[in-house]
Protein backbone atom coordinates (compact mmCIF):
# COMPACT_ATOMS: atom_id res chain seq x y z
CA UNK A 1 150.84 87.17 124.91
CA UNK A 2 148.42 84.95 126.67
CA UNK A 3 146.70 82.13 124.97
CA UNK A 4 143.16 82.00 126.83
CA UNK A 5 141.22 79.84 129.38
CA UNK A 6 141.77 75.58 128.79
CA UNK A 7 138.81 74.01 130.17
CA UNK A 8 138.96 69.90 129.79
CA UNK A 9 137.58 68.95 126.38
CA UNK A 10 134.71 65.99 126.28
CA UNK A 11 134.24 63.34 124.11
CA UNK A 12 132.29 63.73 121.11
CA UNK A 13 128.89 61.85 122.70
CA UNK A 14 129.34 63.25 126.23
CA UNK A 15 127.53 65.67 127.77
CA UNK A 16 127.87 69.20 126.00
CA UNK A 17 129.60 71.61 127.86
CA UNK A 18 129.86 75.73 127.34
CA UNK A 19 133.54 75.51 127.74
CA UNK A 20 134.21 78.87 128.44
CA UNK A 21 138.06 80.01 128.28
CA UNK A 22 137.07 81.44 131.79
CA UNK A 23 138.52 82.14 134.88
CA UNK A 24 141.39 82.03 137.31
CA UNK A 25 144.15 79.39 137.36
CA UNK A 26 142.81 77.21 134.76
CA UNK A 27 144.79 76.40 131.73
CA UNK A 28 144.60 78.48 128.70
CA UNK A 29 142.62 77.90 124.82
CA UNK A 30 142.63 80.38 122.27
CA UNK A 31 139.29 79.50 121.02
CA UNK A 32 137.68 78.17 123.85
CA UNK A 33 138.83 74.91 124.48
CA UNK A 34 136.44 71.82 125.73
CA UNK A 35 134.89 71.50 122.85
CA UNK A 36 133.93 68.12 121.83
CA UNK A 37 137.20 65.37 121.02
CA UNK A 38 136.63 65.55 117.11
CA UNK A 39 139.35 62.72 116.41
CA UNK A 40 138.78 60.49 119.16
CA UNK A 41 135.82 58.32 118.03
CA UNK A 42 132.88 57.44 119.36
CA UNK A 43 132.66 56.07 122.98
CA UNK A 44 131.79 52.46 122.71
CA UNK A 45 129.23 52.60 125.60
CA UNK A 46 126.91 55.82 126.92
CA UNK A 47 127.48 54.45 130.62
CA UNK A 48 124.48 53.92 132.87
CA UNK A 49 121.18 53.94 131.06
CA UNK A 50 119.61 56.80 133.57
CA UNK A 51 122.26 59.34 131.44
CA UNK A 52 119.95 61.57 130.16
CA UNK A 53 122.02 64.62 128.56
CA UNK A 54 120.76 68.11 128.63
CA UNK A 55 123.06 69.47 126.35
CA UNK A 56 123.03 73.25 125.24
CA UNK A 57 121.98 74.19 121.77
CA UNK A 58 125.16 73.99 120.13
CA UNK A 59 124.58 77.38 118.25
CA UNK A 60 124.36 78.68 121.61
CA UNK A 61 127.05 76.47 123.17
CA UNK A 62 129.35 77.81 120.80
CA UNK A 63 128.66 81.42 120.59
CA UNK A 64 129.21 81.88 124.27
CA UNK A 65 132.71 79.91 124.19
CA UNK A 66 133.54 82.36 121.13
CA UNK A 67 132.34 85.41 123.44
CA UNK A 68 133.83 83.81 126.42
CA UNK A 69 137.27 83.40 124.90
CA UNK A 70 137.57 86.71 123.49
CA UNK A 71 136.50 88.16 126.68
CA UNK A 72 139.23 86.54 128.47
CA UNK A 73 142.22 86.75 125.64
CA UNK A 74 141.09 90.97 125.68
CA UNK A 75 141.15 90.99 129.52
CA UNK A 76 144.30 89.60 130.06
CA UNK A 77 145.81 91.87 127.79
CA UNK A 78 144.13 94.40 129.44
CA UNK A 79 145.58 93.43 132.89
CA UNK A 80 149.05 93.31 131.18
CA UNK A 81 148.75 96.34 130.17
CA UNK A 82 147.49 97.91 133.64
CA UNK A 83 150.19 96.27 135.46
CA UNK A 84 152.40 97.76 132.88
CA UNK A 85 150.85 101.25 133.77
CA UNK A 86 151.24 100.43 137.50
CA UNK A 87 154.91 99.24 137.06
CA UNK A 88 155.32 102.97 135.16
CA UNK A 89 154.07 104.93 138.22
CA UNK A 90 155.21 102.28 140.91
CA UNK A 91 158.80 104.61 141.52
CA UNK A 92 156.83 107.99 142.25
CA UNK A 93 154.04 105.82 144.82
CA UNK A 94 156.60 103.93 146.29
CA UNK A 95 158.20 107.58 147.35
CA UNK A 96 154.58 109.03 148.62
CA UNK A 97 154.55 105.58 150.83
CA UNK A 98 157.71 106.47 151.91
CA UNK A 99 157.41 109.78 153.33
CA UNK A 100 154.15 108.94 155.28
CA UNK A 101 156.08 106.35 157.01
CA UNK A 102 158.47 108.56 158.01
CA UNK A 103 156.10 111.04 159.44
CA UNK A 104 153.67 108.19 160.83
CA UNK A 105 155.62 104.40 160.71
CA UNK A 106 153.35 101.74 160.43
CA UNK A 107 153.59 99.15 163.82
CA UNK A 108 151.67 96.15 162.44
CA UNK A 109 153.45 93.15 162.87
CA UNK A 110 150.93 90.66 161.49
CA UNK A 111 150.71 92.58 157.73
CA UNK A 112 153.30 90.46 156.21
CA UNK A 113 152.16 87.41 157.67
CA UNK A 114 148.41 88.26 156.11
CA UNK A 115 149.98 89.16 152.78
CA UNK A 116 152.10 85.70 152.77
CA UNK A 117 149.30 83.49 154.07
CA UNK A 118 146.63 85.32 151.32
CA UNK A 119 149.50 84.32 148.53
CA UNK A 120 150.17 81.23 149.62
CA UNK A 121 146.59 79.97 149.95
CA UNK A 122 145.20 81.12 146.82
CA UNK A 123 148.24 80.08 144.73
CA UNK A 124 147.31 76.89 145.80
CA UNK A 125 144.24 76.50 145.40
CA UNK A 126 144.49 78.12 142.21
CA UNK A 127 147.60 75.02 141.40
CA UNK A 128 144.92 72.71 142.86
CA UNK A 129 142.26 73.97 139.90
CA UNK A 130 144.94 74.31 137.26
CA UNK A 131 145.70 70.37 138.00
CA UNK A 132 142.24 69.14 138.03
CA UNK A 133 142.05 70.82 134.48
CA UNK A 134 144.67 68.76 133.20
CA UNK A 135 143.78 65.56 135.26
CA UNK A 136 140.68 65.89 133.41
CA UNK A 137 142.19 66.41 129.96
CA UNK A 138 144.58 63.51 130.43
CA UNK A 139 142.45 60.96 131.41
CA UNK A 140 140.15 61.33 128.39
CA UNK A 141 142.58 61.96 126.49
CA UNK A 142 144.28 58.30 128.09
CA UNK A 143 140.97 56.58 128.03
CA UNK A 144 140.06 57.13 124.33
CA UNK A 145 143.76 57.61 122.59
CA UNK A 146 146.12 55.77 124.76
CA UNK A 147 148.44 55.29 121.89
CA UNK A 148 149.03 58.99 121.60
CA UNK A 149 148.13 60.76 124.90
CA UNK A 150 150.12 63.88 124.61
CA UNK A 151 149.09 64.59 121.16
CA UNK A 152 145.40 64.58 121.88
CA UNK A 153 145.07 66.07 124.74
CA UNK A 154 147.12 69.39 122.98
CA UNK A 155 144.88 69.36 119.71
CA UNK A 156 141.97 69.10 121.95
CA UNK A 157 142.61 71.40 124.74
CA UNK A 158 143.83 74.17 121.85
CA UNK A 159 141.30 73.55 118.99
CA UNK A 160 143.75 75.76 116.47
CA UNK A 161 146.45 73.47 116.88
CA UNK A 162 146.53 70.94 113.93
CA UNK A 163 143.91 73.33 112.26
CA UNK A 164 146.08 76.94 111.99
CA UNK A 165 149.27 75.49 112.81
CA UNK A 166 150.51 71.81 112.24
CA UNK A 167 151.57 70.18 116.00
CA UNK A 168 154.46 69.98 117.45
CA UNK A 169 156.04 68.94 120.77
CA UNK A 170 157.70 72.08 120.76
CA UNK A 171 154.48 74.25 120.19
CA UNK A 172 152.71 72.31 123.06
CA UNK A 173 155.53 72.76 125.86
CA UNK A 174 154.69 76.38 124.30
CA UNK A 175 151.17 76.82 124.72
CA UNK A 176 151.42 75.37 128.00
CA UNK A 177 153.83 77.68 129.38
CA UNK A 178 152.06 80.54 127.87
CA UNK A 179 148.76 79.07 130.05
CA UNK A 180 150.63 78.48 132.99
CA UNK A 181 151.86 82.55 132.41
CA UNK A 182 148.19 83.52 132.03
CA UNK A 183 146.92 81.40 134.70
CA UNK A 184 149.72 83.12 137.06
CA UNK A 185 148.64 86.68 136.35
CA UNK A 186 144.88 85.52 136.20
CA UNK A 187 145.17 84.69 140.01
CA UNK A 188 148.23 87.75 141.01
CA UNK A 189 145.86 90.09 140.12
CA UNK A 190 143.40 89.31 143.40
CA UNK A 191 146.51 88.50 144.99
CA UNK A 192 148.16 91.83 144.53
CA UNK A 193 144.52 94.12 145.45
CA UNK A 194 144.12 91.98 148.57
CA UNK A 195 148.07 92.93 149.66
CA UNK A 196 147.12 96.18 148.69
CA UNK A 197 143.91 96.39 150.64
CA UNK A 198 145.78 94.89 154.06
CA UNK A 199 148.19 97.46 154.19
CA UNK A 200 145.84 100.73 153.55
CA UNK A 201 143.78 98.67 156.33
CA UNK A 202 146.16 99.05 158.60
CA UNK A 203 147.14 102.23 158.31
CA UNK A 204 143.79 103.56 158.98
CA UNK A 205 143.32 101.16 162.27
CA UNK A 206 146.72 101.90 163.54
CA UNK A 207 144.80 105.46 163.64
CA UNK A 208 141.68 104.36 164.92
CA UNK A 209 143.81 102.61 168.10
CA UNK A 210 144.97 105.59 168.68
CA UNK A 211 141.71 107.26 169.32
CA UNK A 212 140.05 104.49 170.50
CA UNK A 213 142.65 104.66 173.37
CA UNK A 214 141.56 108.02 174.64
CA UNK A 215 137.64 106.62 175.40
CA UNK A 216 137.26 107.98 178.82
CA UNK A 217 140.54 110.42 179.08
CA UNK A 218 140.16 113.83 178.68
CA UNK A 219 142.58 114.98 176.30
CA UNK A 220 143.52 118.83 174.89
CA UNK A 221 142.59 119.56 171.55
CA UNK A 222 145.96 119.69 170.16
CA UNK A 223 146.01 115.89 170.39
CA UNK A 224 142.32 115.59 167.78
CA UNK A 225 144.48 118.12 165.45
CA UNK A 226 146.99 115.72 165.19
CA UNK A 227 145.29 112.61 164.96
CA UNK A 228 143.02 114.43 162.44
CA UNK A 229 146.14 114.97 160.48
CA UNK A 230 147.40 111.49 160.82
CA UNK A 231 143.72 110.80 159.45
CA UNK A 232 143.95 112.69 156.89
CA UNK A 233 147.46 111.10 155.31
CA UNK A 234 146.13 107.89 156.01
CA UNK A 235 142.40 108.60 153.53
CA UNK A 236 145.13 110.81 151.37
CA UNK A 237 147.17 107.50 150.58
CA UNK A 238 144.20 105.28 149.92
CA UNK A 239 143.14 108.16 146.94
CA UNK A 240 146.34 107.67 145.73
CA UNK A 241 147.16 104.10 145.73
CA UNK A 242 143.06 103.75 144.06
CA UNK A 243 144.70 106.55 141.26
CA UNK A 244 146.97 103.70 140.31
CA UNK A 245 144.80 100.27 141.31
CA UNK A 246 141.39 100.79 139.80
CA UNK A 247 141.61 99.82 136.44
CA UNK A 248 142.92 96.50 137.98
CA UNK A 249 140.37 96.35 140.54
CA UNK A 250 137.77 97.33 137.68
CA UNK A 251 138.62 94.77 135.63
CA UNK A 252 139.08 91.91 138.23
CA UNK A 253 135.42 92.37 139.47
CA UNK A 254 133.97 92.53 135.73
CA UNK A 255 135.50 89.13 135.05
CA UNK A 256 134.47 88.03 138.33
CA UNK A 257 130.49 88.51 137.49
CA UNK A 258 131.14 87.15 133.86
CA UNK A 259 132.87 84.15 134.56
CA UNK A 260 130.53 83.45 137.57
CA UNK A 261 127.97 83.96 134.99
CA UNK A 262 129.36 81.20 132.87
CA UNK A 263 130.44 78.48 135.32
CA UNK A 264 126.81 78.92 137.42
CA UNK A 265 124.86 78.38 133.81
CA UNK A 266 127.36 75.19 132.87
CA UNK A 267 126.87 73.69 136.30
CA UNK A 268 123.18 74.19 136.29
CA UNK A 269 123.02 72.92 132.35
CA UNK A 270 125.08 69.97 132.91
CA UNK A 271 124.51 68.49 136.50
CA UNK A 272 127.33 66.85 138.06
CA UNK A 273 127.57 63.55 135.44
CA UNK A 274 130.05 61.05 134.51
CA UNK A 275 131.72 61.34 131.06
CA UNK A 276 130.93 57.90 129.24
CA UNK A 277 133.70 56.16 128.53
CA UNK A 278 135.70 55.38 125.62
CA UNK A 279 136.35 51.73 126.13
CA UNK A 280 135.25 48.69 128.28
CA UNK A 281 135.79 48.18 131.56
CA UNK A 282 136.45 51.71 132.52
CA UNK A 283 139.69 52.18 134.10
CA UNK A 284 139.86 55.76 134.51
CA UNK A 285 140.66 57.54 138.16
CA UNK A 286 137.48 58.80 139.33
CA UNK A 287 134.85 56.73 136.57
CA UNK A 288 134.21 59.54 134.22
CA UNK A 289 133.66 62.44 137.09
CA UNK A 290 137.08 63.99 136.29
CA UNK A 291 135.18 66.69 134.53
CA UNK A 292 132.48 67.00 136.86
CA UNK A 293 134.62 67.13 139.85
CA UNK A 294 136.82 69.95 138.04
CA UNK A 295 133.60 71.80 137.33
CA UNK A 296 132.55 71.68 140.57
CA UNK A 297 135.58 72.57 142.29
CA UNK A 298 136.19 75.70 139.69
CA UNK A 299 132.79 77.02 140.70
CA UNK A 300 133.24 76.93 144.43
CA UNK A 301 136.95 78.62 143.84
CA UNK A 302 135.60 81.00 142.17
CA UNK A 303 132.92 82.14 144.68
CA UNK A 304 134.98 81.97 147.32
CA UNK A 305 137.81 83.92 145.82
CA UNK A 306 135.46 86.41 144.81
CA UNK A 307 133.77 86.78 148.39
CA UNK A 308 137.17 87.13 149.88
CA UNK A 309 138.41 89.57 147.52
CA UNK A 310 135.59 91.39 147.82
CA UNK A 311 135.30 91.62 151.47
CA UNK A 312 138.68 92.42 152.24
CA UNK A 313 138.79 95.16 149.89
CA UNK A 314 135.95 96.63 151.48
CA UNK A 315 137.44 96.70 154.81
CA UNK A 316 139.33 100.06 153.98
CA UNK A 317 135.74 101.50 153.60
CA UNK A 318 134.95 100.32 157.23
CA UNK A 319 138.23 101.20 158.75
CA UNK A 320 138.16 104.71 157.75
CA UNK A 321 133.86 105.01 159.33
CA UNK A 322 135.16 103.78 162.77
CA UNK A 323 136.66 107.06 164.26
CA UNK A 324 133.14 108.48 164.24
CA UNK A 325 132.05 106.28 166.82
CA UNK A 326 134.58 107.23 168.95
CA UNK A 327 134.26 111.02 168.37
CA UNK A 328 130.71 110.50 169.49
CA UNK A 329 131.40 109.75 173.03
CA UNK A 330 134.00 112.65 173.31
CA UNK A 331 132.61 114.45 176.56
CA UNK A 332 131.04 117.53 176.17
CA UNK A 333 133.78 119.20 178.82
CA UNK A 334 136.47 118.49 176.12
CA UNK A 335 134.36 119.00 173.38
CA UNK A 336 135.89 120.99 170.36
CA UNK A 337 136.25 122.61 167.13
CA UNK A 338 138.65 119.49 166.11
CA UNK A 339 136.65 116.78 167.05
CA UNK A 340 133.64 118.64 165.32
CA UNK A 341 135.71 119.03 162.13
CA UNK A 342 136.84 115.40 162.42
CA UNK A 343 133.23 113.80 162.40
CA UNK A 344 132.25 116.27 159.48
CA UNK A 345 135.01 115.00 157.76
CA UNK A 346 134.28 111.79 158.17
CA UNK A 347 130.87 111.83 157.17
CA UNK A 348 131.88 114.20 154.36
CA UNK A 349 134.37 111.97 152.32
CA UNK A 350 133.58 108.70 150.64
CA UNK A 351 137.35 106.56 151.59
CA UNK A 352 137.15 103.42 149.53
CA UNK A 353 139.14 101.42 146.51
CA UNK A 354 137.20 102.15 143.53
CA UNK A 355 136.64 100.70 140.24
CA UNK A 356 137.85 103.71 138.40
CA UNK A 357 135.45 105.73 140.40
CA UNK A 358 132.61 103.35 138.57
CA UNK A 359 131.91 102.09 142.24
CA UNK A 360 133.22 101.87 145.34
CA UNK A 361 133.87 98.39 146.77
CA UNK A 362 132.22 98.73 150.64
CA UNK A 363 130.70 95.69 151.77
CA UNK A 364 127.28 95.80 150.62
CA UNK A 365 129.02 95.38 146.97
CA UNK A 366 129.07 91.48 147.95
CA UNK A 367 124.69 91.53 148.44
CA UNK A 368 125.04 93.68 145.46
CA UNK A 369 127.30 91.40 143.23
CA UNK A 370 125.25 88.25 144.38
CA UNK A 371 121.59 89.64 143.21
CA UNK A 372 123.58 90.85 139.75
CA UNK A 373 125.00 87.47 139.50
CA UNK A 374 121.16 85.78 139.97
CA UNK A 375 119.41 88.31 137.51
CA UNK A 376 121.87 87.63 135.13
CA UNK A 377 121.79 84.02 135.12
CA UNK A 378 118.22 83.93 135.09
CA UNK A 379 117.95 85.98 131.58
CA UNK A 380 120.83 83.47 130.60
CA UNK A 381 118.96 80.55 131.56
CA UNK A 382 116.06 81.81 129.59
CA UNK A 383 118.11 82.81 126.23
CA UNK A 384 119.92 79.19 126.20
CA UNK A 385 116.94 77.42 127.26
CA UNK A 386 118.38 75.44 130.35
CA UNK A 387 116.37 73.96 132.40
CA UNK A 388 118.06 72.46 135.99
CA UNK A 389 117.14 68.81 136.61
CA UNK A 390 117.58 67.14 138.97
CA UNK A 391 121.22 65.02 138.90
CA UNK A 392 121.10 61.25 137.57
CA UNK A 393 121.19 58.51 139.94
């Protein structure tokens, strides 16, 4: 169903690049596209004579865009197949949700506006990405085959083109809706745990207002037994929403470290360069940085969609731990069994999204994530042989 990650191809003589069919909104390859423009000749001029290109090894260069484009091809199936299994059990959760708003409706007035304003910003961003892909693409594809534009920049983007199956206009318009379909569920899937995460968020601070409005009062126990209970539906709804999430949010952080992985050890292999031209005088739109600017720009999405998703998932951890500060300045005149039973419970009970009960995302997962990401691309660094240099004036 989806066709893998497109990643701008480079001419033949350019810098090397990993390529990887990678992450979010890009477009999609089936066997890791950017790798080098086999039929476009060889640029007539290397550019400024400090270039100096630190190219991977290509045995290397080309066994991690084989590894990197089955990883993504098998975890977008994956995620199509989740979301089918969350689609499946959608009915009986929408029916749990139900009742606990009728017993307990939620009063938050700025939850839609969060959920629209999340959507909306990373949907464009993620169009931003997606567009510098193809800006890049294009204009090497312009510079070096002007004649046939179109053509090139589909046989190059999809290296099976032309090679399994002859081209066609009608199999490019294909492939690219297929990559704008995978690009689209690449980037819902953050989308859709973040929505997620507001609204179990605010179910357990709509609780914690309600006992954080008491500081001072003395109030009879009857009132802890109820908020207890409102508690308690509140941590019981996050279990069961996490039963039907956490192979999604499992699989969205995996691909998060591994694509991080990926972009951090292209970056740091390839500096931020210009792409020699094709022809005399160079007329392309940014002078060759097209790539490098799409690189860049990739990276930094990446990271920050990855912090964000991270953090804001984590804030159902820390919503349901703030009651106990509360509890702890309950006066010892209306102290109680209730109160004693609420702290034990919270201290008791782990409330958090989960990666299928792998791990549970609280906010330390972000310090966590970040050293993984480091010791990983060190032993990467190390296996390909990059070293970082310093960029080319």
């Amino acid at each position: 169903m989806f066709m893998g990650r497109l990643y701008p191809a480079a001419p033949r003589d350019s810098f090397d690049v990993v390529c990887p069919p990678g992450w979010g909104s890009t477009s999609a390859t089936f066997t890791g596209a950017g790798l080098p423009l086999k039929h476009l000749g060889t640029p007539t001029s290397m550019g400024s004579p400090s270039y100096v290109p630190h190219p991977l090894p290509l045995q290397v260069r080309d066994s991690l865009s084989y590894v990197a484009s089955i990883v993504f091809f098998l975890t977008n199936t994956i995620i199509t197949v989740l979301f089918l299994r969350i689609a499946s059990k959608w009915p009986k959760l929408c029916h749990y949700i139900a009742r606990t708003e009728a017993v307990d409706p939620l009063y938050d007035t700025t939850l839609v506006r969060k959920c629209n304003l999340s959507c909306i910003l990373i949907m464009f961003l993620a169009a931003l990405e997606y567009t510098l892909s193809h800006l890049a693409g294009f204009v090497l594809a312009a510079d070096c085959e002007p004649d046939n534009i179109y053509r090139k920049f589909i046989t190059n983007s999809y290296s099976w083109i032309d090679v399994i199956i002859d081209y066609s206009e009608a199999l490019g318009v294909l492939t690219q809706f297929l990559n704008l379909q995978c690009t689209f569920n690449w980037n819902f899937t953050d989308v859709f745990v973040i929505c997620i995460s507001f609204y179990l968020t605010s179910r357990l601070e709509q609780v914690n207002k309600k006992i954080a409005a008491t500081r001072g009062k003395t109030v009879p126990s009857s009132f802890w037994r109820t908020i207890r209970e409102d508690y308690n539906r509140a941590t019981s709804l996050v279990r069961r929403v996490d039963e039907v999430i956490g192979g999604v949010i499992f699989i969205s952080f995996a691909n998060n470290l591994f694509f991080i992985c990926l972009q951090l050890l292209h970056t740091l292999s390839n500096g931020i360069k210009a792409t020699p031209p094709c022809r005399e005088p160079d007329k392309r739109l940014f002078y060759g940085y097209e790539h490098a600017l799409y690189y860049t720009y990739s990276l930094v999405f990446l990271l920050l969609r990855s912090t964000i998703f991270s953090l804001i998932a984590s804030r159902v951890h820390t919503a349901s731990r703030e009651p106990a500060y509360t509890l702890y300045e309950v006066p010892s005149t209306v102290y109680c069994i209730e109160v004693q039973r609420f702290i034990e419970q919270i201290h008791g009970e782990t409330v958090a999204l989960t990666g299928l009960q792998f791990f549970k995302v609280k906010r330390g997962i972000v310090l966590a994530i970040a050293g993984t990401i480091v010791t990983y691309e060190l032993v990467l660094m190390q296996f390909t042989g990059v070293t970082p240099t310093a960029t080319p004036v």
